[in-house]
Protein backbone atom coordinates (compact mmCIF):
# COMPACT_ATOMS: atom_id res chain seq x y z
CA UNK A 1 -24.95 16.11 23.19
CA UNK A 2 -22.53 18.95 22.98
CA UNK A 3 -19.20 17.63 25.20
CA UNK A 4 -18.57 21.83 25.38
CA UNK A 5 -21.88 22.22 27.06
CA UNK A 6 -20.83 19.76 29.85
CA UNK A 7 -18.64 21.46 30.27
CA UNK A 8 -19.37 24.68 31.16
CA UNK A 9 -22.06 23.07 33.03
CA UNK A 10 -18.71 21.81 34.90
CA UNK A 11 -19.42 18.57 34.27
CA UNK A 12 -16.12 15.74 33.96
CA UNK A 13 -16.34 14.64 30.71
CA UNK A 14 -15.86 10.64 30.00
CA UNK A 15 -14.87 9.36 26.80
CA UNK A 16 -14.65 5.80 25.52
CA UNK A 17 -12.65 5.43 22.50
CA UNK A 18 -13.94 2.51 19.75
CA UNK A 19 -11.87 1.32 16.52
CA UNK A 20 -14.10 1.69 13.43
CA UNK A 21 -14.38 -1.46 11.04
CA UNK A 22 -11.32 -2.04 8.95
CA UNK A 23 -10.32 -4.37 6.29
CA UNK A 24 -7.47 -5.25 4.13
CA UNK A 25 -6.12 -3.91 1.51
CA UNK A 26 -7.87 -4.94 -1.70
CA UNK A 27 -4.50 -6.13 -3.20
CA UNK A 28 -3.82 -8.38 -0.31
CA UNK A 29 -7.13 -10.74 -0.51
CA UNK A 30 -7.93 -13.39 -2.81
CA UNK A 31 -11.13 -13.42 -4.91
CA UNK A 32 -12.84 -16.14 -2.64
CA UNK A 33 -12.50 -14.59 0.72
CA UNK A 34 -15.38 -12.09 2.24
CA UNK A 35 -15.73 -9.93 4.77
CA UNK A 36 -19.27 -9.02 6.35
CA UNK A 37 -19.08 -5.64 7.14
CA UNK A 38 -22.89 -6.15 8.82
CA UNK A 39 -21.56 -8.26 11.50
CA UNK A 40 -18.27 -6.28 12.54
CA UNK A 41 -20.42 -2.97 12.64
CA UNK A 42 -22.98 -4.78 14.88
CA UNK A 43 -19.88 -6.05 17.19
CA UNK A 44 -18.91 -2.31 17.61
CA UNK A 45 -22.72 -1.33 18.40
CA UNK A 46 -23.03 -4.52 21.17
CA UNK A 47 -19.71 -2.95 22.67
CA UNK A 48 -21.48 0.40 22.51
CA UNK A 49 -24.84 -1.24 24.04
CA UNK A 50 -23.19 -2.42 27.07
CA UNK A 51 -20.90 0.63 28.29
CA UNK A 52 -22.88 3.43 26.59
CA UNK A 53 -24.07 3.98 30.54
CA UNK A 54 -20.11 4.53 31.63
CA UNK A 55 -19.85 7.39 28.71
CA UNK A 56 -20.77 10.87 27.84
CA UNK A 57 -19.25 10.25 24.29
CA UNK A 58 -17.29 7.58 22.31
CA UNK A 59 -14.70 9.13 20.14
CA UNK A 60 -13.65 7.04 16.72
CA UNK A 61 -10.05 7.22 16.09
CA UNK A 62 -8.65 7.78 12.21
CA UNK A 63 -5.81 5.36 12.32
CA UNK A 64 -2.67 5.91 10.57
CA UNK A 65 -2.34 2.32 8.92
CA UNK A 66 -1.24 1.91 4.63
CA UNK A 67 -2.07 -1.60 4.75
CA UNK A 68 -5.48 -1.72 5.99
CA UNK A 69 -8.50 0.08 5.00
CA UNK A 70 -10.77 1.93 7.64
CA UNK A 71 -14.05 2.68 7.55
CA UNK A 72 -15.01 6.87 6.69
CA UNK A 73 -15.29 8.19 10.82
CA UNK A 74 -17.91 10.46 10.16
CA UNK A 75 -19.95 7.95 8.17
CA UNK A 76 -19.53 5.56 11.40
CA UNK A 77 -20.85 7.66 13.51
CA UNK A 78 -23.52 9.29 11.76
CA UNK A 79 -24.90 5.70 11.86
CA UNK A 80 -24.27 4.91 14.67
CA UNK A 81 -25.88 7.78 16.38
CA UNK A 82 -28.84 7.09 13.34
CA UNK A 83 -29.45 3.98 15.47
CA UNK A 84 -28.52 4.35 18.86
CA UNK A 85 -28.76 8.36 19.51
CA UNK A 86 -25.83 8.27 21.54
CA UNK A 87 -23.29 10.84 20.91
CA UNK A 88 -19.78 9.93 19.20
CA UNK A 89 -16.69 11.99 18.07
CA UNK A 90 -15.54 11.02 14.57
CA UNK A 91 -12.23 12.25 13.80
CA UNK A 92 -10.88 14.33 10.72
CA UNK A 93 -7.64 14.23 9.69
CA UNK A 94 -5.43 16.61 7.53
CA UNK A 95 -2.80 14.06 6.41
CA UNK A 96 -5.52 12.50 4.31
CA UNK A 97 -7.52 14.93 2.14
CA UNK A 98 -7.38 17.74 0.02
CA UNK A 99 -9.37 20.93 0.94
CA UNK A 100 -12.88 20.19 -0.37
CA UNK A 101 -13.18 16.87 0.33
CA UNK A 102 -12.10 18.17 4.26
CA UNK A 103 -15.10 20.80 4.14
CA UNK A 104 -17.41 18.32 2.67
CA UNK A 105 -16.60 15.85 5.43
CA UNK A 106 -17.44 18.17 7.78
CA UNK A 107 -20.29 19.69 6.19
CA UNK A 108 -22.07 15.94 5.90
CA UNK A 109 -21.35 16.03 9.88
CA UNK A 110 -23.33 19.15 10.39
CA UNK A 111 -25.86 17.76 8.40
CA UNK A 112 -26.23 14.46 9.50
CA UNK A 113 -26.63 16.26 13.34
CA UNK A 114 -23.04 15.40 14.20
CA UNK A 115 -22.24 17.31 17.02
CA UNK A 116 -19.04 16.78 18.04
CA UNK A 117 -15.74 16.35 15.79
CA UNK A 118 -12.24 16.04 16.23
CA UNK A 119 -9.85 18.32 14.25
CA UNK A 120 -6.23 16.33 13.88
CA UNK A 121 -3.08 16.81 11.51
CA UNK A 122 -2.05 13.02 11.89
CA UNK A 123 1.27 11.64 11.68
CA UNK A 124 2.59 11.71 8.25
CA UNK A 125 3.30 7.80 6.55
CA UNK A 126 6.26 7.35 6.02
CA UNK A 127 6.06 6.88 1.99
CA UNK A 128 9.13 4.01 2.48
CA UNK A 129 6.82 1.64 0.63
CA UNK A 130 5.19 2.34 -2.34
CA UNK A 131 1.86 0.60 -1.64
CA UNK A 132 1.76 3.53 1.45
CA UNK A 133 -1.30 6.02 1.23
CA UNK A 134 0.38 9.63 -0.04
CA UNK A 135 0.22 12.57 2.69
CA UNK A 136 -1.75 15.22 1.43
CA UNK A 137 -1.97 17.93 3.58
CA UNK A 138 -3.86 20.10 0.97
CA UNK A 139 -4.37 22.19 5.09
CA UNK A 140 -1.12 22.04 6.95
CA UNK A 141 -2.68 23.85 10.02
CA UNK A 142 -5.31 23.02 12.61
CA UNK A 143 -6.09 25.93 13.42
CA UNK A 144 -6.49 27.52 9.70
CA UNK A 145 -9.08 24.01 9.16
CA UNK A 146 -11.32 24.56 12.38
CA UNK A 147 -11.62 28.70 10.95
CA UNK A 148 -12.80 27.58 7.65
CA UNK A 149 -14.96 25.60 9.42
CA UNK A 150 -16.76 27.76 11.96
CA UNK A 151 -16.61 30.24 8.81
CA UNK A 152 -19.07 27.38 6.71
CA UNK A 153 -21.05 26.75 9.86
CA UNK A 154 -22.23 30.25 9.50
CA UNK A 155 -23.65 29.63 6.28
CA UNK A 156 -25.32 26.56 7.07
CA UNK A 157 -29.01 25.82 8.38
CA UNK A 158 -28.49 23.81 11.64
CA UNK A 159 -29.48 23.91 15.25
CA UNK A 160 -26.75 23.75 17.29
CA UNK A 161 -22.55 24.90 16.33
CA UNK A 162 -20.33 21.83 16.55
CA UNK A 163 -18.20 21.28 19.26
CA UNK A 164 -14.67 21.06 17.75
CA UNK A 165 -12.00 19.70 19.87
CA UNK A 166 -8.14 19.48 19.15
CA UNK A 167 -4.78 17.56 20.25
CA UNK A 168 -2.65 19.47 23.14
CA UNK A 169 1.01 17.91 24.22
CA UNK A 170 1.31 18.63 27.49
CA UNK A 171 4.49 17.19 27.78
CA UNK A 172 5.17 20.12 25.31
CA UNK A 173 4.59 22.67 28.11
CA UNK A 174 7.66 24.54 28.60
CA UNK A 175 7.63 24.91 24.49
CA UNK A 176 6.40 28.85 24.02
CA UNK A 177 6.70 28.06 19.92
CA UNK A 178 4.18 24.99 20.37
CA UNK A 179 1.80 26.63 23.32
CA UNK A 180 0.99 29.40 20.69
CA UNK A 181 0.08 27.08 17.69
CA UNK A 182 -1.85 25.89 20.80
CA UNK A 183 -3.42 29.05 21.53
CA UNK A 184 -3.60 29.91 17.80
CA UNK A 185 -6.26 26.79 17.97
CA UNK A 186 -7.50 27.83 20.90
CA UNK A 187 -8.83 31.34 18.89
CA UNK A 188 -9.80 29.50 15.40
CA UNK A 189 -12.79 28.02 17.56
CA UNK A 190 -11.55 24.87 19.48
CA UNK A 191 -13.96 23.73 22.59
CA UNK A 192 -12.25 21.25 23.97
CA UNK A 193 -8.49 19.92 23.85
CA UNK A 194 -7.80 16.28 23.89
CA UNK A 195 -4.19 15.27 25.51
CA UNK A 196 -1.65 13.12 25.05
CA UNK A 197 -1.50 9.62 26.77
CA UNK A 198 -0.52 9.89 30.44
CA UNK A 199 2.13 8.09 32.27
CA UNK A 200 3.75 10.30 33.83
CA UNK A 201 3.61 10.51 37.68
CA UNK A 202 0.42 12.83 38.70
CA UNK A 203 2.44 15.64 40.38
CA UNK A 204 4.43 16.25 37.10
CA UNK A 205 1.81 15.87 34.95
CA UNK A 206 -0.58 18.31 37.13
CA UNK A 207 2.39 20.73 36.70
CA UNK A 208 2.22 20.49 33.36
CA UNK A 209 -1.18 21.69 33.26
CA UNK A 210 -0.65 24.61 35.11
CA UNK A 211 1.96 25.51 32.95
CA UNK A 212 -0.19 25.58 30.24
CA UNK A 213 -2.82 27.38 32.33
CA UNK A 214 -0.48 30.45 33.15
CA UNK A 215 0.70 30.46 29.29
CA UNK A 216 -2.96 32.24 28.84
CA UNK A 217 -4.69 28.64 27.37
CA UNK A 218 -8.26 28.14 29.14
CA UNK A 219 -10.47 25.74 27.26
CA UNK A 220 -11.17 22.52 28.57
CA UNK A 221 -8.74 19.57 28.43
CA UNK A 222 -9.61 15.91 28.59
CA UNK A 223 -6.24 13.82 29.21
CA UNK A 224 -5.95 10.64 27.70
CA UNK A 225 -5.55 7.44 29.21
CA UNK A 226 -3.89 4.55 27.95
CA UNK A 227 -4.39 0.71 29.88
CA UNK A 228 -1.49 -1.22 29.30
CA UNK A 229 -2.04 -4.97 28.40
CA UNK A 230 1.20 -6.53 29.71
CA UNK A 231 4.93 -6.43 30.16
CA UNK A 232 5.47 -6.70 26.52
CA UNK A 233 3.07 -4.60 25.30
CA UNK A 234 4.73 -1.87 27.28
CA UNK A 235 8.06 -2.42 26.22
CA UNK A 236 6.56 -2.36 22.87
CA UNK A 237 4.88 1.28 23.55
CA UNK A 238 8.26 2.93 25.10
CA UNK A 239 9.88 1.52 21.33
CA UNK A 240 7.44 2.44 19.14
CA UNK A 241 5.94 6.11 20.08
CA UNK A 242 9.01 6.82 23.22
CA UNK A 243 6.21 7.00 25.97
CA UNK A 244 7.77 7.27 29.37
CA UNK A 245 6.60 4.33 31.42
CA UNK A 246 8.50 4.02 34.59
CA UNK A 247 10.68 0.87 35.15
CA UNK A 248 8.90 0.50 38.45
CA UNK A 249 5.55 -0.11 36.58
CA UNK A 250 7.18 -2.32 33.78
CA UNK A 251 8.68 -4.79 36.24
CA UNK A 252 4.84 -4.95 38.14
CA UNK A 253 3.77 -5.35 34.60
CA UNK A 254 5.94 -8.27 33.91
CA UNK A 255 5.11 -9.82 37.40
CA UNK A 256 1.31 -8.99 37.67
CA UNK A 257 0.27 -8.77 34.02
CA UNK A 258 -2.26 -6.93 32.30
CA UNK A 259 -4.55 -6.74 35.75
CA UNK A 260 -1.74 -4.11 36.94
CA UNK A 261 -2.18 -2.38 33.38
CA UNK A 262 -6.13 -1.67 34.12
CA UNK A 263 -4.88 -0.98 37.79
CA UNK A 264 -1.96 1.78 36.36
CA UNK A 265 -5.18 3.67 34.21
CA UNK A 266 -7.34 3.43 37.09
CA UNK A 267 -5.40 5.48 39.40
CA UNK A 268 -4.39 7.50 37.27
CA UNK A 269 -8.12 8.52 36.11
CA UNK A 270 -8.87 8.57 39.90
CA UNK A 271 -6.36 10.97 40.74
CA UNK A 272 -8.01 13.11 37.65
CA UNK A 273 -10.85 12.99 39.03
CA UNK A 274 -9.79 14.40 42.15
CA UNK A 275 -8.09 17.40 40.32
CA UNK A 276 -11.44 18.83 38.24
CA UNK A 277 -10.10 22.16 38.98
CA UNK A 278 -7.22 21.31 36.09
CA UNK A 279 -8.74 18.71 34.43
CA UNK A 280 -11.81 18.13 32.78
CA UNK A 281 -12.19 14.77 31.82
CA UNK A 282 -10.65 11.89 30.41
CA UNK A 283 -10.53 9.64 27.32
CA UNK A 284 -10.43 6.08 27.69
CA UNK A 285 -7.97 4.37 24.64
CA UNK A 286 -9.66 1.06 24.61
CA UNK A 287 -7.43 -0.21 21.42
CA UNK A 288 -10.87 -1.38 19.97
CA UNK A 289 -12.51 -3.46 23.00
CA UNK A 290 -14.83 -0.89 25.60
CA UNK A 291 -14.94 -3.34 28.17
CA UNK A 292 -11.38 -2.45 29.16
CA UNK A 293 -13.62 1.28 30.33
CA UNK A 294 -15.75 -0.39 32.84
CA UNK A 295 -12.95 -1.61 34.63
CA UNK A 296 -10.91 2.05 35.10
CA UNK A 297 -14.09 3.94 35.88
CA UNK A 298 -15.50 1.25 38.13
């Protein structure tokens, strides 16, 4: 299932985001201890199982993490899908591959009947320690990646084009230097954008849309939301990555717990929903457990 073709059908999209297996680095296990890679993929597939009826797609992060080791996305989901036929989004990074082993990635996904892939640059490590994975960026641009791309497509046997979908920052909207690398995307072949995490009130972040709408962008955008599990956990987020969570909703965080967290991304995907003329869908970030879905889209 092509996400573009829902689309256009006008469709709103739902996406439930699952972690792929990981494991530790090889230099930080002992000889005696294993790891059954059988029974974590089968935990992923069970979470799968039971919300696979809440999705249209379930998208697998590429994690930007030197001391563990994550499982190949598109390999994930071309089993996956092998085994369930349900349609996932494996995501491509540029941070971690030189050119050909990028085009062979995706070129395994076209074969393997992948239909849908994410395109991202990913945050650079920071290279402070030297047991960190070097940044490669063999492609430094998006959009030059999804052109070679829909260029190799052409010269491959297969049914149906990918869909190809990309990052947008919308709080980046009143940025004319970042809306055209958007829009420079937007004409390399991207179907679908995927947006930032949302906590900003509805109104704003509606404007910010529109914005973006006058600047000349029109493919579809699926906004990412992101359930917060507790006070700490936000105070954590606002630290680490600067999101702006509202002191109003970190005090009812830190008096009503992680139920006002699910509450927060459920009316905020409700008042989404409510708004398909600007917005298209929305991706669940689950932080590796789906169940958290069926409580925002219930």
């Amino acid at each position: 299932m092509r996400l573009s073709d829902l689309a256009k059908n006008g469709q709103f999209i739902r996406i439930i985001e699952i972690f792929p297996p990981v494991l530790p680095s090889p230099d930080e296990v002992t000889k005696e201890q294993k790891f059954d890679l059988n029974l974590r993929f089968e935990r992923i597939l069970q979470g799968i199982m039971r919300t696979e009826h809440l999705a249209d797609a379930f998208s697998l992060p590429e994690l930007k993490d030197g001391n563990r080791i994550h499982l190949n996305t598109v390999g994930i989901a071309t089993e996956i899908k092998r085994r369930t036929g349900i349609a996932v989004i494996p995501t491509i990074t540029l941070r971690d591959s030189n050119k050909h082993n990028l085009l062979g990635t995706i070129s395994f996904a076209l074969f393997a009947g992948i239909e849908n892939l994410l395109i991202v640059r990913g945050d650079p490590y920071s290279n402070e320690q030297s047991k960190e994975p070097k940044n490669v960026y063999d492609i430094s641009k998006v959009s030059n990646l999804i052109s070679t791309a829909r260029k190799m497509e052409s010269h491959i046997s297969n049914d149906r084009e990918l869909c190809i979908l990309s990052p947008i920052n919308l709080a980046k909207s009143d940025d004319e230097s970042y809306l055209n690398t958007v829009k420079e995307r937007e004409y390399s072949g991207v179907d679908i954008f995927l947006a930032e995490q949302m906590f900003d009130d509805t109104e704003s972040y509606l404007g910010r849309i529109e914005k973006v709408r006058e600047f000349g962008i029109s493919r579809p955008i699926v906004h990412s939301i992101f359930p917060i599990k507790d006070y700490e956990d936000g105070v954590n987020l606002v630290d680490k990555f600067g999101w702006k969570i509202s002191e109003f909703e970190l005090a009812n965080l830190k008096k009503e717990g992680p139920r006002y967290g699910l509450d927060m991304a459920r009316q905020r995907y409700r008042a989404l929903l409510h708004r398909k003329d600007l917005a298209q869908g929305v991706s669940i970030s689950t932080r590796g457990n789906p169940e958290v879905a069926r409580f925002v889209f219930k």
